[in-house]
PDB file of N, CA and C in Angstrom:
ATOM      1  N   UNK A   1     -44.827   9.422  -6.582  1.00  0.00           N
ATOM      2  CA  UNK A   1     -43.667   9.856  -7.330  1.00  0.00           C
ATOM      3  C   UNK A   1     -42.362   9.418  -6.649  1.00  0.00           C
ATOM      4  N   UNK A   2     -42.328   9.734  -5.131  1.00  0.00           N
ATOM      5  CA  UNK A   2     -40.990   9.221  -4.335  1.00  0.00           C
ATOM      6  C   UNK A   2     -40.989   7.780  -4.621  1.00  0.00           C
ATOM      7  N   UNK A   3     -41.972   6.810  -4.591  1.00  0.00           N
ATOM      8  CA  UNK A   3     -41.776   5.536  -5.114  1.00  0.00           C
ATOM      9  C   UNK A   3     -40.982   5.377  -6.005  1.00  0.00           C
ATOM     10  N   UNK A   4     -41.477   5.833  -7.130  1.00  0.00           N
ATOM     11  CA  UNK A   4     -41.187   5.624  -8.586  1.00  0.00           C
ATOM     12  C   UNK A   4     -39.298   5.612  -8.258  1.00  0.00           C
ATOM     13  N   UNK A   5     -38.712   6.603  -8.028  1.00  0.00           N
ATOM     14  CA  UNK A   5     -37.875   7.288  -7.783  1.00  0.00           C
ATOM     15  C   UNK A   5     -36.763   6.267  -6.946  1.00  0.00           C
ATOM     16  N   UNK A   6     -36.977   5.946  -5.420  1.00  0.00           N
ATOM     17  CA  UNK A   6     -36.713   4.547  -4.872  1.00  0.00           C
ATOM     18  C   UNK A   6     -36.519   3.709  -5.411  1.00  0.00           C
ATOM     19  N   UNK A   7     -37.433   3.082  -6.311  1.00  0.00           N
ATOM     20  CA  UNK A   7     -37.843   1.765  -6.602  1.00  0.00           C
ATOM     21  C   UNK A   7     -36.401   1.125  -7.772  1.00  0.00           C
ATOM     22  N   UNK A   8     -36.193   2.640  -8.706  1.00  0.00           N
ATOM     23  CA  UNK A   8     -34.663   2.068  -9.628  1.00  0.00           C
ATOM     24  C   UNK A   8     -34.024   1.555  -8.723  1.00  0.00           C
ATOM     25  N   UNK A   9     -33.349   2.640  -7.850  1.00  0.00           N
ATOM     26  CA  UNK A   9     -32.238   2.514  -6.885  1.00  0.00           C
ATOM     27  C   UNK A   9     -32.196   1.087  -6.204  1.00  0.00           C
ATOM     28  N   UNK A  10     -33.552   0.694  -5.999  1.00  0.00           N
ATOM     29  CA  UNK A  10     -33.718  -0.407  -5.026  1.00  0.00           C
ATOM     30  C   UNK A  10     -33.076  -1.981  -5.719  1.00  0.00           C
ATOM     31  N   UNK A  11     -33.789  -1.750  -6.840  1.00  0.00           N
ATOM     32  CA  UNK A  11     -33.958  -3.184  -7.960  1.00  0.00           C
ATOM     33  C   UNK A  11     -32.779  -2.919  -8.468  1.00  0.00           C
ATOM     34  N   UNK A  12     -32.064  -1.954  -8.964  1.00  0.00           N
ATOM     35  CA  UNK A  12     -30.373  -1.606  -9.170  1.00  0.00           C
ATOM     36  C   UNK A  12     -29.429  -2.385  -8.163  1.00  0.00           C
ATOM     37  N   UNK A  13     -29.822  -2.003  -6.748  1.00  0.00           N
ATOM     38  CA  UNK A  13     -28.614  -2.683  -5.907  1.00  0.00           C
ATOM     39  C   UNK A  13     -29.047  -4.144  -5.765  1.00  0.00           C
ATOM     40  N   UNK A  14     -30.318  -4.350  -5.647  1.00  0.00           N
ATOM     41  CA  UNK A  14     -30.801  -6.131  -5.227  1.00  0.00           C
ATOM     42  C   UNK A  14     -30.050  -6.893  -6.500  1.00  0.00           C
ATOM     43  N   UNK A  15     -29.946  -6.256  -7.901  1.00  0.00           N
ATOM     44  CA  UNK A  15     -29.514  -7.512  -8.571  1.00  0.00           C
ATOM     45  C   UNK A  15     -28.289  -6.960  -8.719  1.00  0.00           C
ATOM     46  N   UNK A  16     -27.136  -5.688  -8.267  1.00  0.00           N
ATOM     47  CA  UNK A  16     -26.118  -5.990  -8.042  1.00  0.00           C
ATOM     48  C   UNK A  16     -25.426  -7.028  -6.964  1.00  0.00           C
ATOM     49  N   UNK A  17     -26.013  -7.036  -5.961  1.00  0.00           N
ATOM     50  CA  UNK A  17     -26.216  -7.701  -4.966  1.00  0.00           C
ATOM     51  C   UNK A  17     -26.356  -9.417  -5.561  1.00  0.00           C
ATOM     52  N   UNK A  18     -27.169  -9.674  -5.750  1.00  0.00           N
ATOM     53  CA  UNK A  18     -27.448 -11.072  -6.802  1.00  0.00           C
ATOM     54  C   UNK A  18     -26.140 -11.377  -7.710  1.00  0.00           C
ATOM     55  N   UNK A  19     -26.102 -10.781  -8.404  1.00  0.00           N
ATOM     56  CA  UNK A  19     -24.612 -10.861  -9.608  1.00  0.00           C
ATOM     57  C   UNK A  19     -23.562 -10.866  -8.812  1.00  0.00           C
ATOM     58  N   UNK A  20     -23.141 -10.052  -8.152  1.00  0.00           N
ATOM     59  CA  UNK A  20     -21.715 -10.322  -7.709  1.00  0.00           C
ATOM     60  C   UNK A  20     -21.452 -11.168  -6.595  1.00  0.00           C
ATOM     61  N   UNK A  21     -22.780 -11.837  -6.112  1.00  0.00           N
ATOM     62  CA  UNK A  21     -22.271 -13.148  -5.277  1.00  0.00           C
ATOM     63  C   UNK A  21     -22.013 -14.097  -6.368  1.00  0.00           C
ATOM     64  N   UNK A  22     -22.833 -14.401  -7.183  1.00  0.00           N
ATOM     65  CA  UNK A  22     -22.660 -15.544  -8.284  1.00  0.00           C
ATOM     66  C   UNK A  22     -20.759 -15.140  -8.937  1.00  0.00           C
ATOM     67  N   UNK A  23     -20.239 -13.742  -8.795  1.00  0.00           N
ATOM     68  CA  UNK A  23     -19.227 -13.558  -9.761  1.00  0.00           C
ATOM     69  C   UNK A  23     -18.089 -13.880  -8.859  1.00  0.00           C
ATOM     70  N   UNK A  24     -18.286 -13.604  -7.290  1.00  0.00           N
ATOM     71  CA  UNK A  24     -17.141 -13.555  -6.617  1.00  0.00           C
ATOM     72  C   UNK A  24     -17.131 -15.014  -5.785  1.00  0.00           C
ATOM     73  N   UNK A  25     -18.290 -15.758  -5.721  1.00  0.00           N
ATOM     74  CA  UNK A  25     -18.142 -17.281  -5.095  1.00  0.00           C
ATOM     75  C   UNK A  25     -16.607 -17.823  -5.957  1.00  0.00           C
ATOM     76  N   UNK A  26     -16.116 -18.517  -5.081  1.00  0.00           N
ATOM     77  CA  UNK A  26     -14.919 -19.722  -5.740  1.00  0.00           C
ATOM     78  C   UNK A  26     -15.150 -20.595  -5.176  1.00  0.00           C
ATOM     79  N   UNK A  27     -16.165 -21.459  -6.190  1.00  0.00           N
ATOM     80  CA  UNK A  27     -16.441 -22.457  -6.169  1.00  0.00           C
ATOM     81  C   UNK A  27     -15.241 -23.774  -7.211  1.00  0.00           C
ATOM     82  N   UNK A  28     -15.044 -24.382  -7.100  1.00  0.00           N
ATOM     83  CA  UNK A  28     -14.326 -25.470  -7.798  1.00  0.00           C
ATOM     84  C   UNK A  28     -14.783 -25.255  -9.204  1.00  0.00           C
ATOM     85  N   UNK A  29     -14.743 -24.830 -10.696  1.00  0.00           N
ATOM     86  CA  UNK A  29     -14.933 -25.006 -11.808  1.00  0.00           C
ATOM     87  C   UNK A  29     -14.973 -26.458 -12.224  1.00  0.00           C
ATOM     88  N   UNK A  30     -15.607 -26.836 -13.352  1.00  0.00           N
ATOM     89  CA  UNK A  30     -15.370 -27.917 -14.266  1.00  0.00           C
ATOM     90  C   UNK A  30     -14.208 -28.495 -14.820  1.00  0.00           C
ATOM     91  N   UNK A  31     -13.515 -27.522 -15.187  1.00  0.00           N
ATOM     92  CA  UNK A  31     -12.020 -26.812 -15.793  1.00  0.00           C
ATOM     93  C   UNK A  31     -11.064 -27.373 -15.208  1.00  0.00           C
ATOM     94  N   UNK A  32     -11.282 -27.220 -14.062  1.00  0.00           N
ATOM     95  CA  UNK A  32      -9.774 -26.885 -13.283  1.00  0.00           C
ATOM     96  C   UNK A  32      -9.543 -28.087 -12.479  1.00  0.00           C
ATOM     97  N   UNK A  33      -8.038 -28.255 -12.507  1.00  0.00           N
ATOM     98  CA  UNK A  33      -8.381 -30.026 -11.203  1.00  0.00           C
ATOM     99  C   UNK A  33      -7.821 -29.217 -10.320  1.00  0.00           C
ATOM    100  N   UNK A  34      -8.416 -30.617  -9.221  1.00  0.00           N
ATOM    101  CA  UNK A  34      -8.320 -30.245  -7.288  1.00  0.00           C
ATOM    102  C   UNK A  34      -6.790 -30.691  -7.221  1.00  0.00           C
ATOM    103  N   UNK A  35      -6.514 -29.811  -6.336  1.00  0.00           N
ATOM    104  CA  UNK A  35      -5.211 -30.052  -5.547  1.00  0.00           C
ATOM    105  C   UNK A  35      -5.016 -31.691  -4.889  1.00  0.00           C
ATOM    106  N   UNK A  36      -3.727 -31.961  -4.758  1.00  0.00           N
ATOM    107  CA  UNK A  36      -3.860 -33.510  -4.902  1.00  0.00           C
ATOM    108  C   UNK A  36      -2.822 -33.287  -3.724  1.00  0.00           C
ATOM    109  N   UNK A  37      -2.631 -34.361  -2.439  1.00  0.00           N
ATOM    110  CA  UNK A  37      -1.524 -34.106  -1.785  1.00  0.00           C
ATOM    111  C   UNK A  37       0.034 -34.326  -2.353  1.00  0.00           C
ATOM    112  N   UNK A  38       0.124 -35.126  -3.450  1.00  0.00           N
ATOM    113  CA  UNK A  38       1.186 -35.434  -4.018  1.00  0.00           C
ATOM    114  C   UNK A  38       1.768 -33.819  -4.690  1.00  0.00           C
ATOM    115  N   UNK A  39       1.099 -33.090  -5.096  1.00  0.00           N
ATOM    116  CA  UNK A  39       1.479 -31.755  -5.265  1.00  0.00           C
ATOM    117  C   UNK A  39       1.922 -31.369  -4.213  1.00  0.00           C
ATOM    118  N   UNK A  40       0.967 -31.202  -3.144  1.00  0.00           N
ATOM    119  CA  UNK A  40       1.406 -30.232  -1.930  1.00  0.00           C
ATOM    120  C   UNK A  40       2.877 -30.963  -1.231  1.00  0.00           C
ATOM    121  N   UNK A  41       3.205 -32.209  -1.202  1.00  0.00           N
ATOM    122  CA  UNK A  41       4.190 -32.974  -0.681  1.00  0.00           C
ATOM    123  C   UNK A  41       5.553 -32.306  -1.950  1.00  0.00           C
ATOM    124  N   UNK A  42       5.380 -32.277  -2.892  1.00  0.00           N
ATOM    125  CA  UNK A  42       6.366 -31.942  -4.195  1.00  0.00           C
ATOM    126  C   UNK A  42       7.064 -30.358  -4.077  1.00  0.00           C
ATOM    127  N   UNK A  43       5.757 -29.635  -3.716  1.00  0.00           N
ATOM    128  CA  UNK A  43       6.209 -28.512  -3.425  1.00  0.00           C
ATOM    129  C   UNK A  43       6.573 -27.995  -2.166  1.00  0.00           C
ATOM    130  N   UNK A  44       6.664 -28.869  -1.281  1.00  0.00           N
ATOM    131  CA  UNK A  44       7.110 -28.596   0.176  1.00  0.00           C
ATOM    132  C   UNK A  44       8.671 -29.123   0.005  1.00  0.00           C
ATOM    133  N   UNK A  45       8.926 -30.152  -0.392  1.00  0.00           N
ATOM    134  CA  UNK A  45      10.318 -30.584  -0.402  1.00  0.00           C
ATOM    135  C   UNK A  45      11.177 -30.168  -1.288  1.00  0.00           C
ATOM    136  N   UNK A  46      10.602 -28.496  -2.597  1.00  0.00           N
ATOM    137  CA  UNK A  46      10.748 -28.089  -3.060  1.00  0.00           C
ATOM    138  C   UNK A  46      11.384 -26.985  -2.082  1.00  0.00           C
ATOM    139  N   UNK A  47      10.480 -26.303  -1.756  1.00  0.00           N
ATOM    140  CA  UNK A  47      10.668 -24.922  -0.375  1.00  0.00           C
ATOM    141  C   UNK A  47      11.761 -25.560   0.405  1.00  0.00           C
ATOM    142  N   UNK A  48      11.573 -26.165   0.699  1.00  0.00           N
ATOM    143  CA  UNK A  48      12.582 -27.127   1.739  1.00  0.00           C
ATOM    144  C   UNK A  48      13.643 -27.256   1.199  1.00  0.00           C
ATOM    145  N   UNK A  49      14.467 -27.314  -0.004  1.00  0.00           N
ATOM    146  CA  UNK A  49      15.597 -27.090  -0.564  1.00  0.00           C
ATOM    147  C   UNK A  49      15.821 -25.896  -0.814  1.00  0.00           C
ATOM    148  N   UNK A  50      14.619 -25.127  -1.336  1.00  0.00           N
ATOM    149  CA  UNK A  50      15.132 -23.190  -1.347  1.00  0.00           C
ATOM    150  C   UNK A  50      15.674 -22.998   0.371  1.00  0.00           C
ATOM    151  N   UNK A  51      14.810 -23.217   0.943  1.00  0.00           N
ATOM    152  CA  UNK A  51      15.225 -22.627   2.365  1.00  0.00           C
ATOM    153  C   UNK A  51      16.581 -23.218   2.880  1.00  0.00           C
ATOM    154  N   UNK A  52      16.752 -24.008   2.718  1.00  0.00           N
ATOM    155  CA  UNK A  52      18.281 -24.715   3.213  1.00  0.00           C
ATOM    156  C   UNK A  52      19.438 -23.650   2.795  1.00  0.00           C
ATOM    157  N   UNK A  53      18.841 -23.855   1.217  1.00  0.00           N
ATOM    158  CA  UNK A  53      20.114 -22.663   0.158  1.00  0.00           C
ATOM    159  C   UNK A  53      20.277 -21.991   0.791  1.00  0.00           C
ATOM    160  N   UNK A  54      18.656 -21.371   1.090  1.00  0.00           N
ATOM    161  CA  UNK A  54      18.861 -19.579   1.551  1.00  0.00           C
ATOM    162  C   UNK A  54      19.696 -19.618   3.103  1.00  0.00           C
ATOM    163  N   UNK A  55      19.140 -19.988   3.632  1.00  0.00           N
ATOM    164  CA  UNK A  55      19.809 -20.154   4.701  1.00  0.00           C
ATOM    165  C   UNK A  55      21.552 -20.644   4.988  1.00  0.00           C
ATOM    166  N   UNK A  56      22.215 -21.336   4.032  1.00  0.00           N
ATOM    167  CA  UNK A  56      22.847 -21.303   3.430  1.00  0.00           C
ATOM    168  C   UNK A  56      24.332 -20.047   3.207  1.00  0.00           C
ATOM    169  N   UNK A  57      23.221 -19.642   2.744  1.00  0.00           N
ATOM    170  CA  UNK A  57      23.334 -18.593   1.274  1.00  0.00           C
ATOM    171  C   UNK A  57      23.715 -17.516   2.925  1.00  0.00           C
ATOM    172  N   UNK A  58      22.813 -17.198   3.276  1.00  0.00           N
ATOM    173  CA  UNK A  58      22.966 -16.149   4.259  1.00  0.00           C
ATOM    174  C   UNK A  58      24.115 -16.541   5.482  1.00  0.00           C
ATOM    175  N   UNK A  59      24.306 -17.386   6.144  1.00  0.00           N
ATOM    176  CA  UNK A  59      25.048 -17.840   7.098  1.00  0.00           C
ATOM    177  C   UNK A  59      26.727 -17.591   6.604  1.00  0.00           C
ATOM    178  N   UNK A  60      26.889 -17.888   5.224  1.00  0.00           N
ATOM    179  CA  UNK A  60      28.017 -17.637   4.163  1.00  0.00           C
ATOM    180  C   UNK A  60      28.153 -15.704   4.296  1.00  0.00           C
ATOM    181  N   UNK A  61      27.020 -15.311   4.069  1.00  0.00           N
ATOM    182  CA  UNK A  61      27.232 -13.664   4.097  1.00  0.00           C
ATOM    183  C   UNK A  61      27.625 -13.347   5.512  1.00  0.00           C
ATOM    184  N   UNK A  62      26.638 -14.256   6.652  1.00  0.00           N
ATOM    185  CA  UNK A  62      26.935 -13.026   7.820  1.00  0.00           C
ATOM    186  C   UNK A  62      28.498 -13.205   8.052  1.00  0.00           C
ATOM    187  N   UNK A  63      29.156 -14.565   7.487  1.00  0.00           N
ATOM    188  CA  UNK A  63      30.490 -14.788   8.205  1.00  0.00           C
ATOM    189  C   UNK A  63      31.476 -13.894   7.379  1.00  0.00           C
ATOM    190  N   UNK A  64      31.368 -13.828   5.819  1.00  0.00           N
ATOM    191  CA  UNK A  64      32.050 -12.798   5.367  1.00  0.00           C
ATOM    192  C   UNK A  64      32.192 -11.083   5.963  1.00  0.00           C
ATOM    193  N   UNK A  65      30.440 -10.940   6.632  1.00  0.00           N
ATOM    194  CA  UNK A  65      30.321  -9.123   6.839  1.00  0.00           C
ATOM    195  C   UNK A  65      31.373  -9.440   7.853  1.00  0.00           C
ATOM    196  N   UNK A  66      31.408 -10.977   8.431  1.00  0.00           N
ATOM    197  CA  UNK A  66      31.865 -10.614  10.361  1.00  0.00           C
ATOM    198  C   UNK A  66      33.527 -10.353  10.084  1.00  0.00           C
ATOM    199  N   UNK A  67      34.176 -11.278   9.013  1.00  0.00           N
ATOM    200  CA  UNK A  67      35.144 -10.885   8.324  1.00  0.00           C
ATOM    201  C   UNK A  67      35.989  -9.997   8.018  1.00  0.00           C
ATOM    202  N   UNK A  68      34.870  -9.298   7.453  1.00  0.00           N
ATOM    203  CA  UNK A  68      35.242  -7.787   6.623  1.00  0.00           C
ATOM    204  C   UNK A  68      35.406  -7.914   5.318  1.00  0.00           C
ATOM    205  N   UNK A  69      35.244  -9.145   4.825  1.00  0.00           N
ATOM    206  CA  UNK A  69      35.309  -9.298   2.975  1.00  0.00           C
ATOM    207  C   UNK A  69      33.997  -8.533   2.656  1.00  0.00           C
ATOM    208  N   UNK A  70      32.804  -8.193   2.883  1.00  0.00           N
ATOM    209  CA  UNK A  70      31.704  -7.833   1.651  1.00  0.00           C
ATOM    210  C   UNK A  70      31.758  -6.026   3.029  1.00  0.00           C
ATOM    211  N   UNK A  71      32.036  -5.223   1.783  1.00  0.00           N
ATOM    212  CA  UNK A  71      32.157  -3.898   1.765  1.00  0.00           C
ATOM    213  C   UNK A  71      30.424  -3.690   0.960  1.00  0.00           C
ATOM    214  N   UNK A  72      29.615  -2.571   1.920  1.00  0.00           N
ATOM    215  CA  UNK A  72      29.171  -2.325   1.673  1.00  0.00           C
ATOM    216  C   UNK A  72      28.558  -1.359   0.452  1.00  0.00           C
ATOM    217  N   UNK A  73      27.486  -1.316  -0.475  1.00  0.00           N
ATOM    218  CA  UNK A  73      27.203  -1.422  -1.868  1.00  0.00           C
ATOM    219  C   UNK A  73      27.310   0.515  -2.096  1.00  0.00           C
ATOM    220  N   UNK A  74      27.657   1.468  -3.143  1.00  0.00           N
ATOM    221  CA  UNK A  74      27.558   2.694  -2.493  1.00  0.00           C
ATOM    222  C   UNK A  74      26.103   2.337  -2.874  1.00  0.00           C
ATOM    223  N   UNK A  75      25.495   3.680  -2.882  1.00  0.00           N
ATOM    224  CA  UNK A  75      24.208   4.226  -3.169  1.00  0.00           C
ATOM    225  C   UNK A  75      23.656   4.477  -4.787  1.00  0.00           C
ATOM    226  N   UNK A  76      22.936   3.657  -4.990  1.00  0.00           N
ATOM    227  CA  UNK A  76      22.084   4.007  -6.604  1.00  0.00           C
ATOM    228  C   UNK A  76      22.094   5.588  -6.709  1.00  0.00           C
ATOM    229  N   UNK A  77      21.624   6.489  -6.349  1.00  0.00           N
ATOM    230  CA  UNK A  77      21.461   7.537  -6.065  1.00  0.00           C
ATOM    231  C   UNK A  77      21.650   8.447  -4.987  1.00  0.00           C
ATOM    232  N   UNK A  78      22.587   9.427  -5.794  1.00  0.00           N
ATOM    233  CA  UNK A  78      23.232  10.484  -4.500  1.00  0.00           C
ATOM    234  C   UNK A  78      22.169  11.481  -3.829  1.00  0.00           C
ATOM    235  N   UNK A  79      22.643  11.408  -2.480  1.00  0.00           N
ATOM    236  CA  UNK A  79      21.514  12.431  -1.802  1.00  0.00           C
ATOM    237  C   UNK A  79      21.363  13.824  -2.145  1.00  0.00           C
ATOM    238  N   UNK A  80      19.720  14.181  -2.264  1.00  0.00           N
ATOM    239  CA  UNK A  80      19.731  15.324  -2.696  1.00  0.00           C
ATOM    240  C   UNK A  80      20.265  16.667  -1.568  1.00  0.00           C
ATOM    241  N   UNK A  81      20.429  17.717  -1.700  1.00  0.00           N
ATOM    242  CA  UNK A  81      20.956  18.808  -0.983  1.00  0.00           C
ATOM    243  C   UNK A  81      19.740  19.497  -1.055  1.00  0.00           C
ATOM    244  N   UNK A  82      18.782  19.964  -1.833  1.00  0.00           N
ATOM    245  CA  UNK A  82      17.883  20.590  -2.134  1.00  0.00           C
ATOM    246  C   UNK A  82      16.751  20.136  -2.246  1.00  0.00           C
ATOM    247  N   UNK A  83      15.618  20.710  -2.240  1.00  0.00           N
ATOM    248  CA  UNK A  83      14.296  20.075  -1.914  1.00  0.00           C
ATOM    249  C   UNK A  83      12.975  20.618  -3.284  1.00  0.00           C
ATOM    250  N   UNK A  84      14.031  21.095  -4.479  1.00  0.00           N
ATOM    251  CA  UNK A  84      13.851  21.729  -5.776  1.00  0.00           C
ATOM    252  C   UNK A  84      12.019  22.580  -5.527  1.00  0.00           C
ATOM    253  N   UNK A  85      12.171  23.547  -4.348  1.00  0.00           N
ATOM    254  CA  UNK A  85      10.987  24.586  -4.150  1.00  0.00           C
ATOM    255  C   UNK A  85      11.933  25.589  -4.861  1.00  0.00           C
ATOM    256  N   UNK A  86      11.410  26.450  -5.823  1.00  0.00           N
ATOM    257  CA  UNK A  86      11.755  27.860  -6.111  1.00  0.00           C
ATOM    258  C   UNK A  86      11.701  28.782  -4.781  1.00  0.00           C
ATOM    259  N   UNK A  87      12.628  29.603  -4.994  1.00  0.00           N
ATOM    260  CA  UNK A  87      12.454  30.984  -3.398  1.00  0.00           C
ATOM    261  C   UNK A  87      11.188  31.443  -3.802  1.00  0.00           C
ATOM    262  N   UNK A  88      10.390  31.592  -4.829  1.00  0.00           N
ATOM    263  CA  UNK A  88       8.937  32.362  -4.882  1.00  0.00           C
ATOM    264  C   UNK A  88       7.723  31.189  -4.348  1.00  0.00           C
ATOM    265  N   UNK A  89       8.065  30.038  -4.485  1.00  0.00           N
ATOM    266  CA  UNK A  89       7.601  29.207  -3.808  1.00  0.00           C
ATOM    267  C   UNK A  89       7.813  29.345  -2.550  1.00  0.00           C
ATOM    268  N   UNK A  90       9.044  29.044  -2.183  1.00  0.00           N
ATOM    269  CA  UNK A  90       9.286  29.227  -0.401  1.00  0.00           C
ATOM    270  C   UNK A  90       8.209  30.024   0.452  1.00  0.00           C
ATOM    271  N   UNK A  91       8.330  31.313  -0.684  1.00  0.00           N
ATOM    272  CA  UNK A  91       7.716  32.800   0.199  1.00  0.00           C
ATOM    273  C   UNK A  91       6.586  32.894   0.284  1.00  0.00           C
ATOM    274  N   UNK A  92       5.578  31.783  -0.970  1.00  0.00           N
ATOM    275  CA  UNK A  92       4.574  31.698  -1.262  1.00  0.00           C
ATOM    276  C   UNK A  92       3.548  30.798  -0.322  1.00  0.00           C
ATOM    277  N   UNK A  93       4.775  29.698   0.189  1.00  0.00           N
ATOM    278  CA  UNK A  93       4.489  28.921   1.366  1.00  0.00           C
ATOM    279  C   UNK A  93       4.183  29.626   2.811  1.00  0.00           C
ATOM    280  N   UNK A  94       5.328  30.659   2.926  1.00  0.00           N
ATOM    281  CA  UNK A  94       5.281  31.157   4.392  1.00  0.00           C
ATOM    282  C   UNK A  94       4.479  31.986   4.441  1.00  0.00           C
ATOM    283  N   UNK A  95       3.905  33.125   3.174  1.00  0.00           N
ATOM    284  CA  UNK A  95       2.878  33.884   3.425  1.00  0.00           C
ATOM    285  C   UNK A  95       1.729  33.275   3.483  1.00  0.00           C
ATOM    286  N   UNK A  96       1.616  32.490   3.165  1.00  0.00           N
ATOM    287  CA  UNK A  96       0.326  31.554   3.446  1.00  0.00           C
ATOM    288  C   UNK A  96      -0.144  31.127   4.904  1.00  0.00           C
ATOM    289  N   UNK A  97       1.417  30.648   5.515  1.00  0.00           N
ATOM    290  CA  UNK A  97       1.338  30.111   6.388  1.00  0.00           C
ATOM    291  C   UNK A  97       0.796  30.883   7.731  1.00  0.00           C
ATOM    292  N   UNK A  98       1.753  32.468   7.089  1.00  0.00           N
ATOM    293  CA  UNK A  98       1.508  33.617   8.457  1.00  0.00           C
ATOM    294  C   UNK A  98      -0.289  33.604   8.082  1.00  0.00           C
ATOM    295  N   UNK A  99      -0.443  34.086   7.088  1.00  0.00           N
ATOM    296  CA  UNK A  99      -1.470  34.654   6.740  1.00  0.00           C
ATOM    297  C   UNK A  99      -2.646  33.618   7.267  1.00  0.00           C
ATOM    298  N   UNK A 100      -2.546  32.394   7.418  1.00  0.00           N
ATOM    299  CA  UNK A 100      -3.751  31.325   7.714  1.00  0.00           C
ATOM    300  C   UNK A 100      -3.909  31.771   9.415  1.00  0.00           C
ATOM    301  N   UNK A 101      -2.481  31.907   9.996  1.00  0.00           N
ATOM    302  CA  UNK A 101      -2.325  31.863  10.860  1.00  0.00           C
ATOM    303  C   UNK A 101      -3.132  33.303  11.825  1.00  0.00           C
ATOM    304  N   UNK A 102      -2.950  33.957  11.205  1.00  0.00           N
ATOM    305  CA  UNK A 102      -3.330  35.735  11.196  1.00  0.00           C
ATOM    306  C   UNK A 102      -5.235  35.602  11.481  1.00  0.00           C
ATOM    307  N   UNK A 103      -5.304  35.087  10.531  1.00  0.00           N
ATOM    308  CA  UNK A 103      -6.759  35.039   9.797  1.00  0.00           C
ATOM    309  C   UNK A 103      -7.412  33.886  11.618  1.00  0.00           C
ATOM    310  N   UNK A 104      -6.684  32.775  11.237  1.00  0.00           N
ATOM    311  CA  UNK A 104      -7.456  32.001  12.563  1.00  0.00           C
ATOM    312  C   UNK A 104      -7.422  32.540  14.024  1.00  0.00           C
ATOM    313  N   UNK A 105      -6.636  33.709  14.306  1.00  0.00           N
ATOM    314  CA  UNK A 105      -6.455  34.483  15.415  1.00  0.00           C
ATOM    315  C   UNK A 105      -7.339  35.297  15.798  1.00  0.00           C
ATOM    316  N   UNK A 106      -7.715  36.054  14.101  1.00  0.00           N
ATOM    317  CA  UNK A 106      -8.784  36.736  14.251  1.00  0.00           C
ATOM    318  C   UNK A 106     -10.130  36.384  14.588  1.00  0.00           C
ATOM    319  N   UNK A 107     -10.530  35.065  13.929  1.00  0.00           N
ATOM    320  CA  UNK A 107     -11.488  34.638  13.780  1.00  0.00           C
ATOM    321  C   UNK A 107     -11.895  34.035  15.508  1.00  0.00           C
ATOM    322  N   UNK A 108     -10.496  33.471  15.747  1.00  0.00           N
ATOM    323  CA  UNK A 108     -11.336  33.150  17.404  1.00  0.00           C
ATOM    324  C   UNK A 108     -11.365  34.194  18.524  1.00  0.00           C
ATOM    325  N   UNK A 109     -10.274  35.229  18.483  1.00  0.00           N
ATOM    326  CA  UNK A 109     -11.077  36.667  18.899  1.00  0.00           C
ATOM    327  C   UNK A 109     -12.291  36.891  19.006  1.00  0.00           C
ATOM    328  N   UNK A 110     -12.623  36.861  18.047  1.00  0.00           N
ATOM    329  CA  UNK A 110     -13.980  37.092  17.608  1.00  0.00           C
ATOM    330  C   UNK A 110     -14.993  36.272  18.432  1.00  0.00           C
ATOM    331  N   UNK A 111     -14.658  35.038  17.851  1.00  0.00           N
ATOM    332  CA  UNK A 111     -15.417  34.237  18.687  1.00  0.00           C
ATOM    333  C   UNK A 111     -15.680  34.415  19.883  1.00  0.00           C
ATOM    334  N   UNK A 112     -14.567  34.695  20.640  1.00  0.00           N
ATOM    335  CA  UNK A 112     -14.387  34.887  22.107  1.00  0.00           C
ATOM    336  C   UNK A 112     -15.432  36.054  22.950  1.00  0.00           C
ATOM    337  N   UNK A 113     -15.088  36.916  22.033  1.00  0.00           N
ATOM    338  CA  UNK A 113     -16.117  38.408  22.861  1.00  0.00           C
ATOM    339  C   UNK A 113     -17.326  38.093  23.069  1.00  0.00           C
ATOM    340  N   UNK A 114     -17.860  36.901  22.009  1.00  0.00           N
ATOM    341  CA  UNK A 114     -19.532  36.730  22.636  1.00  0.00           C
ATOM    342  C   UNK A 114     -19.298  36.175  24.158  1.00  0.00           C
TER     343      UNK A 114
END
């Protein structure tokens, strides 16, 4: 009977096991073309003009902050003051808190006298 029982479980994971190597290999498709170095060369001298910009782009900011032209942005959202717990919450928190606290005091007391 414990066989019987095993034996799903077993043949369940072996051909999950089976299937999801076949699903998760990346192998090259039929479909799809191979990367060519003329791509990889296209898109490097691509990056290679973003990064200049950026770099650029940033060297232009730090000299303005050093300046004093770019004033910093205010805030999307004003800070909260409150932490929106109700006071029956609050109290609900701290009696808990004594009370866990109470309870684990007792309990290793206890423990202790043996």
């Amino acid at each position: 009977m414990t066989k019987r029982l095993l034996a799903f479980p077993l043949v369940l994971a072996l051909a999950l096991c089976v299937c999801s190597t076949s699903v998760f290999a990346d192998g090259l498709k039929a479909g799809e073309p191979g990367t060519s170095p003329e791509v990889k060369e296209t898109s490097a001298k691509g990056a290679n003009k973003a990064n200049l910009k950026l770099k650029s782009d940033m060297e232009k900011l730090l000299s303005d902050a050093k300046a004093g032209k770019v004033a910093p942005r205010p805030q999307q959202f004003p800070p909260t003051a409150k932490n929106n717990l109700s006071k029956t919450t609050k109290i609900a928190i701290l009696a808990a808190a004594i009370g866990s606290a109470i309870v684990l005091i007792v309990v290793f007391h206890e423990l202790s006298k043996d």
